[in-house]
PDB file of N, CA and C in Angstrom:
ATOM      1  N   UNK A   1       0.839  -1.186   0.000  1.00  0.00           N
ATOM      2  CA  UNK A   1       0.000   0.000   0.000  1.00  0.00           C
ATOM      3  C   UNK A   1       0.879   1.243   0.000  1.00  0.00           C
ATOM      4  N   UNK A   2       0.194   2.351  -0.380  1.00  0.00           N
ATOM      5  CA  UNK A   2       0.768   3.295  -1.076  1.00  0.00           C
ATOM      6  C   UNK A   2       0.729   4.493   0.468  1.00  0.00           C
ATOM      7  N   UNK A   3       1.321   5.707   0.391  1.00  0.00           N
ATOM      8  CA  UNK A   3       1.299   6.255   1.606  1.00  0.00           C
ATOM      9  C   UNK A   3       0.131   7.144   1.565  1.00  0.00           C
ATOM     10  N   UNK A   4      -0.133   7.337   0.065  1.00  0.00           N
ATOM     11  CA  UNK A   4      -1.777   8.144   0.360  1.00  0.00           C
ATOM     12  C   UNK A   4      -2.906   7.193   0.400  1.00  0.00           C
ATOM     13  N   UNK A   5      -2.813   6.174  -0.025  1.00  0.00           N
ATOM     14  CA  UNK A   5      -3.705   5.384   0.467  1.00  0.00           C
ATOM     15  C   UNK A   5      -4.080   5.207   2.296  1.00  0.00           C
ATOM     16  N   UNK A   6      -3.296   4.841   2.599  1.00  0.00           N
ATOM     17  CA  UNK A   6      -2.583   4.775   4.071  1.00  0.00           C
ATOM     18  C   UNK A   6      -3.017   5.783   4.819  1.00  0.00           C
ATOM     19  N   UNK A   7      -3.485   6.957   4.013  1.00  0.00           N
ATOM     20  CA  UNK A   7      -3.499   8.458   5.061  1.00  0.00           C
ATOM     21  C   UNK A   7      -5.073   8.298   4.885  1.00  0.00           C
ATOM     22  N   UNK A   8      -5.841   8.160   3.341  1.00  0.00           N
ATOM     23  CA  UNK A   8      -6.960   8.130   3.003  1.00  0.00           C
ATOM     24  C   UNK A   8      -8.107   7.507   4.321  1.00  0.00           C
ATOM     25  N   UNK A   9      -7.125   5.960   4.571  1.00  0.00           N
ATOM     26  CA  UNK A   9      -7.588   5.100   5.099  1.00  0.00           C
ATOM     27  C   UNK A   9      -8.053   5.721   7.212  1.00  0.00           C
ATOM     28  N   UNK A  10      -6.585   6.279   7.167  1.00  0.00           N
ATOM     29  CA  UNK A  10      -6.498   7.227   8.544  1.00  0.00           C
ATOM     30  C   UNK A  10      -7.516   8.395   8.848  1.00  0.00           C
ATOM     31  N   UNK A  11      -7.679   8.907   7.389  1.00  0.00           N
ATOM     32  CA  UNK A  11      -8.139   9.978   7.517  1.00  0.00           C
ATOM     33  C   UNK A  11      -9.611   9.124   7.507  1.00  0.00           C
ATOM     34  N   UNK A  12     -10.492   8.632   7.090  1.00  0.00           N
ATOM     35  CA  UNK A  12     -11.828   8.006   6.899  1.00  0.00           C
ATOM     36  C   UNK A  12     -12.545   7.395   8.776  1.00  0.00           C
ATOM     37  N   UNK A  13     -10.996   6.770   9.015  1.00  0.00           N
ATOM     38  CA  UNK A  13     -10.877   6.497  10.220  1.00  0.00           C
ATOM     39  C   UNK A  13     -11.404   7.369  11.604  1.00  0.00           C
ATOM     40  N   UNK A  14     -10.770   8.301  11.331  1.00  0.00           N
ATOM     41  CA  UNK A  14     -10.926   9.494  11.996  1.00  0.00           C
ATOM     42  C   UNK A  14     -11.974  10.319  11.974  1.00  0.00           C
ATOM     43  N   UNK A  15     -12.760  10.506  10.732  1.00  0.00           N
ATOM     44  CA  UNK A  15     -13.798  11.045  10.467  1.00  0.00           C
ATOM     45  C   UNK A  15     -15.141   9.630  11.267  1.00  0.00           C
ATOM     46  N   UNK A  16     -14.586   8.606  11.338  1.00  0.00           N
ATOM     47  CA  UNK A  16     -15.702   7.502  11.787  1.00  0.00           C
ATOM     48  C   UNK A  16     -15.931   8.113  13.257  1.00  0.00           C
ATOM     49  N   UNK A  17     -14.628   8.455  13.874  1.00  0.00           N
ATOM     50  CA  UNK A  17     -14.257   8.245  15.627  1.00  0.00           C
ATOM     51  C   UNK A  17     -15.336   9.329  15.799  1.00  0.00           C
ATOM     52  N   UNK A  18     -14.727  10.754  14.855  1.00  0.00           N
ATOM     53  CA  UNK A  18     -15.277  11.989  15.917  1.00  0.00           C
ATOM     54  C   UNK A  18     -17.334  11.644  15.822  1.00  0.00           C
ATOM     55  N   UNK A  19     -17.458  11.217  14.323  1.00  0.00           N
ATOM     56  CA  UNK A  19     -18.840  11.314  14.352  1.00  0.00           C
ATOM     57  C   UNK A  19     -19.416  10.446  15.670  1.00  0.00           C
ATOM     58  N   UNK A  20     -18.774   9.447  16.111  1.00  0.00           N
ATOM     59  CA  UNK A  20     -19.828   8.608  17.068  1.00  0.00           C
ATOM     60  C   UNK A  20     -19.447   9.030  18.246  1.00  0.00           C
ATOM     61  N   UNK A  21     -17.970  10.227  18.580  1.00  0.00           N
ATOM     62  CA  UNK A  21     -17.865  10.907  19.860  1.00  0.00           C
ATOM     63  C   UNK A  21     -19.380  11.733  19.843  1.00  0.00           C
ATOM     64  N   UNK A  22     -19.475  12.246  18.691  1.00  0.00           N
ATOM     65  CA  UNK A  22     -20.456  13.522  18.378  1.00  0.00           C
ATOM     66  C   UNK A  22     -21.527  13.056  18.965  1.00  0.00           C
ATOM     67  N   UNK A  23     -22.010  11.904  18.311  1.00  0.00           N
ATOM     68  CA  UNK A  23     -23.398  11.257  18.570  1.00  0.00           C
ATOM     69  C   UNK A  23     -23.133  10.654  20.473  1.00  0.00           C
ATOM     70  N   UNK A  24     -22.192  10.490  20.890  1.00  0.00           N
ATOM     71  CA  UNK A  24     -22.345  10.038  21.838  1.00  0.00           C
ATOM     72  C   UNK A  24     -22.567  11.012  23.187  1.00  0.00           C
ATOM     73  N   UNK A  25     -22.022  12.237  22.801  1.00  0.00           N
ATOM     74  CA  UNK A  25     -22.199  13.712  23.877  1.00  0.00           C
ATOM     75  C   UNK A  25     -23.511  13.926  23.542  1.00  0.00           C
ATOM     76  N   UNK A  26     -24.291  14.201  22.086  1.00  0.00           N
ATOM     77  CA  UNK A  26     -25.706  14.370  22.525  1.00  0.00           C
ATOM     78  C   UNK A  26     -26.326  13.282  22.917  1.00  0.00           C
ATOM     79  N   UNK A  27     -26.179  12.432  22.601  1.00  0.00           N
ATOM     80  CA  UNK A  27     -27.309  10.920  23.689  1.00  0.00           C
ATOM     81  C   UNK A  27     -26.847  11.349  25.172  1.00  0.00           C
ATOM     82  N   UNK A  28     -25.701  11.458  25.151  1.00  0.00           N
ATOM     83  CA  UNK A  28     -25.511  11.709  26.839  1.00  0.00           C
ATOM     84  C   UNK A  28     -26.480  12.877  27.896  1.00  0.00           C
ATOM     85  N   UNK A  29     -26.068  14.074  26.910  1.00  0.00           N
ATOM     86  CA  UNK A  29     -26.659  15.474  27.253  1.00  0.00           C
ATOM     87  C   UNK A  29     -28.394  14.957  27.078  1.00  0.00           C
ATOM     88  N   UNK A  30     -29.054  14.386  26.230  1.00  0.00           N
ATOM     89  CA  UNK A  30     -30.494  14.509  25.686  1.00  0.00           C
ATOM     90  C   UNK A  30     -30.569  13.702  27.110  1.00  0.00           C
ATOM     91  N   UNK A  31     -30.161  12.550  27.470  1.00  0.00           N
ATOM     92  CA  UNK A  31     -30.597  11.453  28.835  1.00  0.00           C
ATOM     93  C   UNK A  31     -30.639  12.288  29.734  1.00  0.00           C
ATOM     94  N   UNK A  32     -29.678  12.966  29.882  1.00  0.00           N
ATOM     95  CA  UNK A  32     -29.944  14.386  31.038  1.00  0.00           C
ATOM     96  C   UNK A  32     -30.565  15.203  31.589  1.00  0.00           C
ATOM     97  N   UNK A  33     -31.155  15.188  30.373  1.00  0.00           N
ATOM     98  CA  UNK A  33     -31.999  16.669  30.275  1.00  0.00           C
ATOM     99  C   UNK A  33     -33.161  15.987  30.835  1.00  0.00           C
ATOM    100  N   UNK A  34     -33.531  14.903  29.994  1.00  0.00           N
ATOM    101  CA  UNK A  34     -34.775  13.784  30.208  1.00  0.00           C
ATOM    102  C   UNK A  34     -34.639  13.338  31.797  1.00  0.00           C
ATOM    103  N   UNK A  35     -33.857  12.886  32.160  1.00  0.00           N
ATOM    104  CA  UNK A  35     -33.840  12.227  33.472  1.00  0.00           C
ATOM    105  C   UNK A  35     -34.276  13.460  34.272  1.00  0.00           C
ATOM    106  N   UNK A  36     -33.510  14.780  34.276  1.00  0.00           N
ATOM    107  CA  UNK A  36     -33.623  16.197  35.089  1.00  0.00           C
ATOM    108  C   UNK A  36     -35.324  16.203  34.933  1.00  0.00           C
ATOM    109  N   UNK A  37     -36.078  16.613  33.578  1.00  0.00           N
ATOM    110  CA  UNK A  37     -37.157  16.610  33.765  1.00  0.00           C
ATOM    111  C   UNK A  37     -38.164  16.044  34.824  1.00  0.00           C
ATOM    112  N   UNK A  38     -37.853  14.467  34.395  1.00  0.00           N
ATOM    113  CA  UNK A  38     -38.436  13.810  35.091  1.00  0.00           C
ATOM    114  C   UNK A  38     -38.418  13.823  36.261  1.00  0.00           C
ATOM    115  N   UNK A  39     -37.388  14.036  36.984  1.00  0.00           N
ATOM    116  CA  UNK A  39     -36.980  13.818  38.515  1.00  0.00           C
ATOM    117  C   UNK A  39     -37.580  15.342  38.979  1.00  0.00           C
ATOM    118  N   UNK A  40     -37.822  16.209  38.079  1.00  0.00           N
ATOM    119  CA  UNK A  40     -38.405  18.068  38.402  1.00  0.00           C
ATOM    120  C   UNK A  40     -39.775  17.131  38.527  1.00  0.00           C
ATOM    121  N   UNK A  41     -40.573  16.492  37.611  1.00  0.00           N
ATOM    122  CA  UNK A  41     -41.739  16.345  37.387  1.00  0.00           C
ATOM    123  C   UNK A  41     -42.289  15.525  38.839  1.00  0.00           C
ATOM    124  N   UNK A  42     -41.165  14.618  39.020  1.00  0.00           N
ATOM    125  CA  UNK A  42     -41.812  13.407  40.622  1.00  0.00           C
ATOM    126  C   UNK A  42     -41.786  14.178  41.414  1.00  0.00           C
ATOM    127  N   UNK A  43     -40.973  14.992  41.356  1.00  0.00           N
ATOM    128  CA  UNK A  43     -40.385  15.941  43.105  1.00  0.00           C
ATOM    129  C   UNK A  43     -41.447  16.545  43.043  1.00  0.00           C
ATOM    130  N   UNK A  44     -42.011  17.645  42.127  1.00  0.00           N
ATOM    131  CA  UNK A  44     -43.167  18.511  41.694  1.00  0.00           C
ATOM    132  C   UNK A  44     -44.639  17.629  41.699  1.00  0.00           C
ATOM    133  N   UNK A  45     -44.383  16.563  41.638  1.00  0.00           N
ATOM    134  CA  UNK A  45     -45.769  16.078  42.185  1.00  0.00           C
ATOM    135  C   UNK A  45     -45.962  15.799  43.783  1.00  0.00           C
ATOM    136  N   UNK A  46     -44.849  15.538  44.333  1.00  0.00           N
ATOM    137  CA  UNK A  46     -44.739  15.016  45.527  1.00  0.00           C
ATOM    138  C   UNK A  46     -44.920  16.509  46.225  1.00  0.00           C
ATOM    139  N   UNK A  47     -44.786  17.373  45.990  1.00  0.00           N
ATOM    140  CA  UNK A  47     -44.773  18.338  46.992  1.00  0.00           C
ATOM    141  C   UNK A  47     -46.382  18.865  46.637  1.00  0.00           C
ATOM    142  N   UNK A  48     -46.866  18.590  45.561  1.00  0.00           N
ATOM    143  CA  UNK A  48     -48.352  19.272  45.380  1.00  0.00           C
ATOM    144  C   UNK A  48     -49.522  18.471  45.963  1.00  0.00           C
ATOM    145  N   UNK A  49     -48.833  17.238  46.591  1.00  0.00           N
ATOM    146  CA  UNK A  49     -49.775  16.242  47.080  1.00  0.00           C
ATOM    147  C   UNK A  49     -50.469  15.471  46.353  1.00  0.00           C
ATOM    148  N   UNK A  50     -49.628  15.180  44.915  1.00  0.00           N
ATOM    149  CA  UNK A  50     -50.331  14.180  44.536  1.00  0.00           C
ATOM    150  C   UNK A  50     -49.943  12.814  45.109  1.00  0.00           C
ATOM    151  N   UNK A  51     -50.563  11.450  44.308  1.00  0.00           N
ATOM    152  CA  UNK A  51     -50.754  10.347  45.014  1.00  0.00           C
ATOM    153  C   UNK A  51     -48.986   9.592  44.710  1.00  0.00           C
ATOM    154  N   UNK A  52     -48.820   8.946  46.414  1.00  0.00           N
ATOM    155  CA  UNK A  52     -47.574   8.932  46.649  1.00  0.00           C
ATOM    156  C   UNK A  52     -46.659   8.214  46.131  1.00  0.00           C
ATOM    157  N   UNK A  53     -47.335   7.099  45.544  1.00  0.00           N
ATOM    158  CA  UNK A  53     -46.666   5.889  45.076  1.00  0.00           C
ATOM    159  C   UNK A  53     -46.782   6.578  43.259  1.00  0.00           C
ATOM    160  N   UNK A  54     -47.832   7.467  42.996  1.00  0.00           N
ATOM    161  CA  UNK A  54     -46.816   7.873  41.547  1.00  0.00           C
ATOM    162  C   UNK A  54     -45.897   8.783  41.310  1.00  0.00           C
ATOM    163  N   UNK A  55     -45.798   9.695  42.244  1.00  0.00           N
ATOM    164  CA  UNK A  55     -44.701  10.600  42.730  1.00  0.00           C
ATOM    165  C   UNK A  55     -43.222  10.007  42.524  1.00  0.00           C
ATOM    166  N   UNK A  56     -43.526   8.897  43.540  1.00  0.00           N
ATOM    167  CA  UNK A  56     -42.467   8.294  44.146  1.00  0.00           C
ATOM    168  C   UNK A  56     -41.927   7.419  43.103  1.00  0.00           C
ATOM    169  N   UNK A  57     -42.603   6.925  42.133  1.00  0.00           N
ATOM    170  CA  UNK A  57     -42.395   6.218  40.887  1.00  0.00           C
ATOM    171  C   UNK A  57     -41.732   7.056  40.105  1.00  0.00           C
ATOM    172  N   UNK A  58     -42.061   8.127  39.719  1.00  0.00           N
ATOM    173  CA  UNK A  58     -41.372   9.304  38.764  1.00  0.00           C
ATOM    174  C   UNK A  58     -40.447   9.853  39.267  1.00  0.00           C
ATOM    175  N   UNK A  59     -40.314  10.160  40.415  1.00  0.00           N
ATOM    176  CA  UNK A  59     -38.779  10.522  40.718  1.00  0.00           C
ATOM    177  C   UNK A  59     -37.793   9.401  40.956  1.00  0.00           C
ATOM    178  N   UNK A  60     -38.013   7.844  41.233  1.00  0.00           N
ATOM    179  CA  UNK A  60     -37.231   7.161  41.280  1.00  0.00           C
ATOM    180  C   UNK A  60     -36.532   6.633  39.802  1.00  0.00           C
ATOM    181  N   UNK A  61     -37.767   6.830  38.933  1.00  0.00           N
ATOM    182  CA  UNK A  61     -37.454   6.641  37.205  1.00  0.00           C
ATOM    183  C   UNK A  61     -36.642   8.027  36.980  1.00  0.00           C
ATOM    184  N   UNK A  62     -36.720   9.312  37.364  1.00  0.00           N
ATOM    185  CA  UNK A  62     -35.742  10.006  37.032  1.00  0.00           C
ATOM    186  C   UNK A  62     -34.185   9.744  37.542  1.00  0.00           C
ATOM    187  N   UNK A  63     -34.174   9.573  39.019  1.00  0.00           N
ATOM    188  CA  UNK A  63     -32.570   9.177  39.445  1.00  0.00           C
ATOM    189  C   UNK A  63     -32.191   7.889  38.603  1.00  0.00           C
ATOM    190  N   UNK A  64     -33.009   7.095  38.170  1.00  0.00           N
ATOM    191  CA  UNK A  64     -32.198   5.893  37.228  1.00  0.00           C
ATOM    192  C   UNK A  64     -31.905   6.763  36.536  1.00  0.00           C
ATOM    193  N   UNK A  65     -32.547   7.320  35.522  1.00  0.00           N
ATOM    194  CA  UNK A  65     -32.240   8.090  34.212  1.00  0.00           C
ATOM    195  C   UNK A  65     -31.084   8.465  34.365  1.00  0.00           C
ATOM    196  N   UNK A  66     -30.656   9.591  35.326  1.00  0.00           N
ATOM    197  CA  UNK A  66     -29.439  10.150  35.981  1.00  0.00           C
ATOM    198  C   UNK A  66     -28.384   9.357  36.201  1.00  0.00           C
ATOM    199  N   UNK A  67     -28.521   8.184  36.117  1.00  0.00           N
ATOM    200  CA  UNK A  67     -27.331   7.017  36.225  1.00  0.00           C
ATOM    201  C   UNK A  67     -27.244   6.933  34.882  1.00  0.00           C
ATOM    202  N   UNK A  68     -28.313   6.743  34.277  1.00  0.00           N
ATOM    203  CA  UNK A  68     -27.918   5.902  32.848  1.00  0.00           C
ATOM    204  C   UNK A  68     -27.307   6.818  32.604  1.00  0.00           C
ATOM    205  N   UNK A  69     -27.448   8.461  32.297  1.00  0.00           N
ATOM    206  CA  UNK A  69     -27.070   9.330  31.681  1.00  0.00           C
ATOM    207  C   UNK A  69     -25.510   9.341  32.133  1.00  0.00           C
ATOM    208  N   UNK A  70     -25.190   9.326  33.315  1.00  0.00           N
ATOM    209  CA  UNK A  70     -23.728   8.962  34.389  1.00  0.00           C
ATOM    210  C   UNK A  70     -23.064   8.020  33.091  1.00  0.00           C
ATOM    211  N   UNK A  71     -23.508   6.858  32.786  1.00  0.00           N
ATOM    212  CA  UNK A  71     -22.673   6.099  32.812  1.00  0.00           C
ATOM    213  C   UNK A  71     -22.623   6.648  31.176  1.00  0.00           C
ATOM    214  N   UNK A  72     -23.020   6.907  30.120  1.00  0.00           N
ATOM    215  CA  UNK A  72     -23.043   7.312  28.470  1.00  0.00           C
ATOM    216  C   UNK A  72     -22.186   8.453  28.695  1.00  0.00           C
ATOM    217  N   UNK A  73     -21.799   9.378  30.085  1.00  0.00           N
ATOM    218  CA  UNK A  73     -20.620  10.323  29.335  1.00  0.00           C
ATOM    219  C   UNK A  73     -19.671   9.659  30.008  1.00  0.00           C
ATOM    220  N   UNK A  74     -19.897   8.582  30.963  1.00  0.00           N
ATOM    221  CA  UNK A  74     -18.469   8.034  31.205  1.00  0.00           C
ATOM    222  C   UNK A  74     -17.977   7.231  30.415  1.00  0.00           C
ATOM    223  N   UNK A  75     -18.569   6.647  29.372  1.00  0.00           N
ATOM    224  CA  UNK A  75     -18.546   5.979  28.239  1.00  0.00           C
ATOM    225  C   UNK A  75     -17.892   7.081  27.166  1.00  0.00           C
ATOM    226  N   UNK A  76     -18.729   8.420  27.259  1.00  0.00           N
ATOM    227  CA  UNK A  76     -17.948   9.478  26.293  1.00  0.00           C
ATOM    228  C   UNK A  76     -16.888  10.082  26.655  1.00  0.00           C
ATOM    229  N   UNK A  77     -16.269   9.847  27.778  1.00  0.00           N
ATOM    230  CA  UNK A  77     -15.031  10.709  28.121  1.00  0.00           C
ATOM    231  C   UNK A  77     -14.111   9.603  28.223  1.00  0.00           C
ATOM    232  N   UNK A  78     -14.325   7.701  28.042  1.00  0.00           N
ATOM    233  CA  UNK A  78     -13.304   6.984  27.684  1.00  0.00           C
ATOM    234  C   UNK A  78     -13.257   7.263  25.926  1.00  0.00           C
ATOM    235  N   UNK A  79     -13.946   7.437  24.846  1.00  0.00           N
ATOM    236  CA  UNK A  79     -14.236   7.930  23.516  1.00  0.00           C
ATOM    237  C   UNK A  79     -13.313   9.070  23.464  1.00  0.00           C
ATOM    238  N   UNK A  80     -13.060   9.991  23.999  1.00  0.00           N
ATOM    239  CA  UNK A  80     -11.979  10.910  23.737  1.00  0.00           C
ATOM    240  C   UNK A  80     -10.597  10.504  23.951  1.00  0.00           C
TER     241      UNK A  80
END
């Protein structure tokens, strides 16, 4: 193989990495945002007195979220 081939190949390479860093900071950031919502939305029911066990359901589905989201930029900051 030839040395521009070789670079072609590097360079294609490289263009693969950053796109799925790219895609991987917004999945991270979008889970975030989503989990934050949600966990605003349980807390915000729980204090208006709605019923306890769905409160308590929606904010516990938001702190997962908040993990998952944890673990996709710790996934994106081994990607860099």
């Amino acid at each position: 193989m030839d040395s521009a081939k070789n670079q072609a190949y590097i360079d294609a390479y490289y263009q693969t990495n950053q796109t799925h860093v790219k895609w991987s900071f917004w999945t991270s950031l979008t889970a975030l945002i989503i989990g934050l919502l949600i966990l605003t939305i349980g807390i915000g029911l729980s204090l208006i007195g709605s019923n306890t066990a769905v409160s308590t359901t929606i904010a516990a589905t938001g702190v997962l979220t908040q993990f998952i989201s944890a673990g996709f930029f710790f996934i994106y900051s081994k990607n860099l």
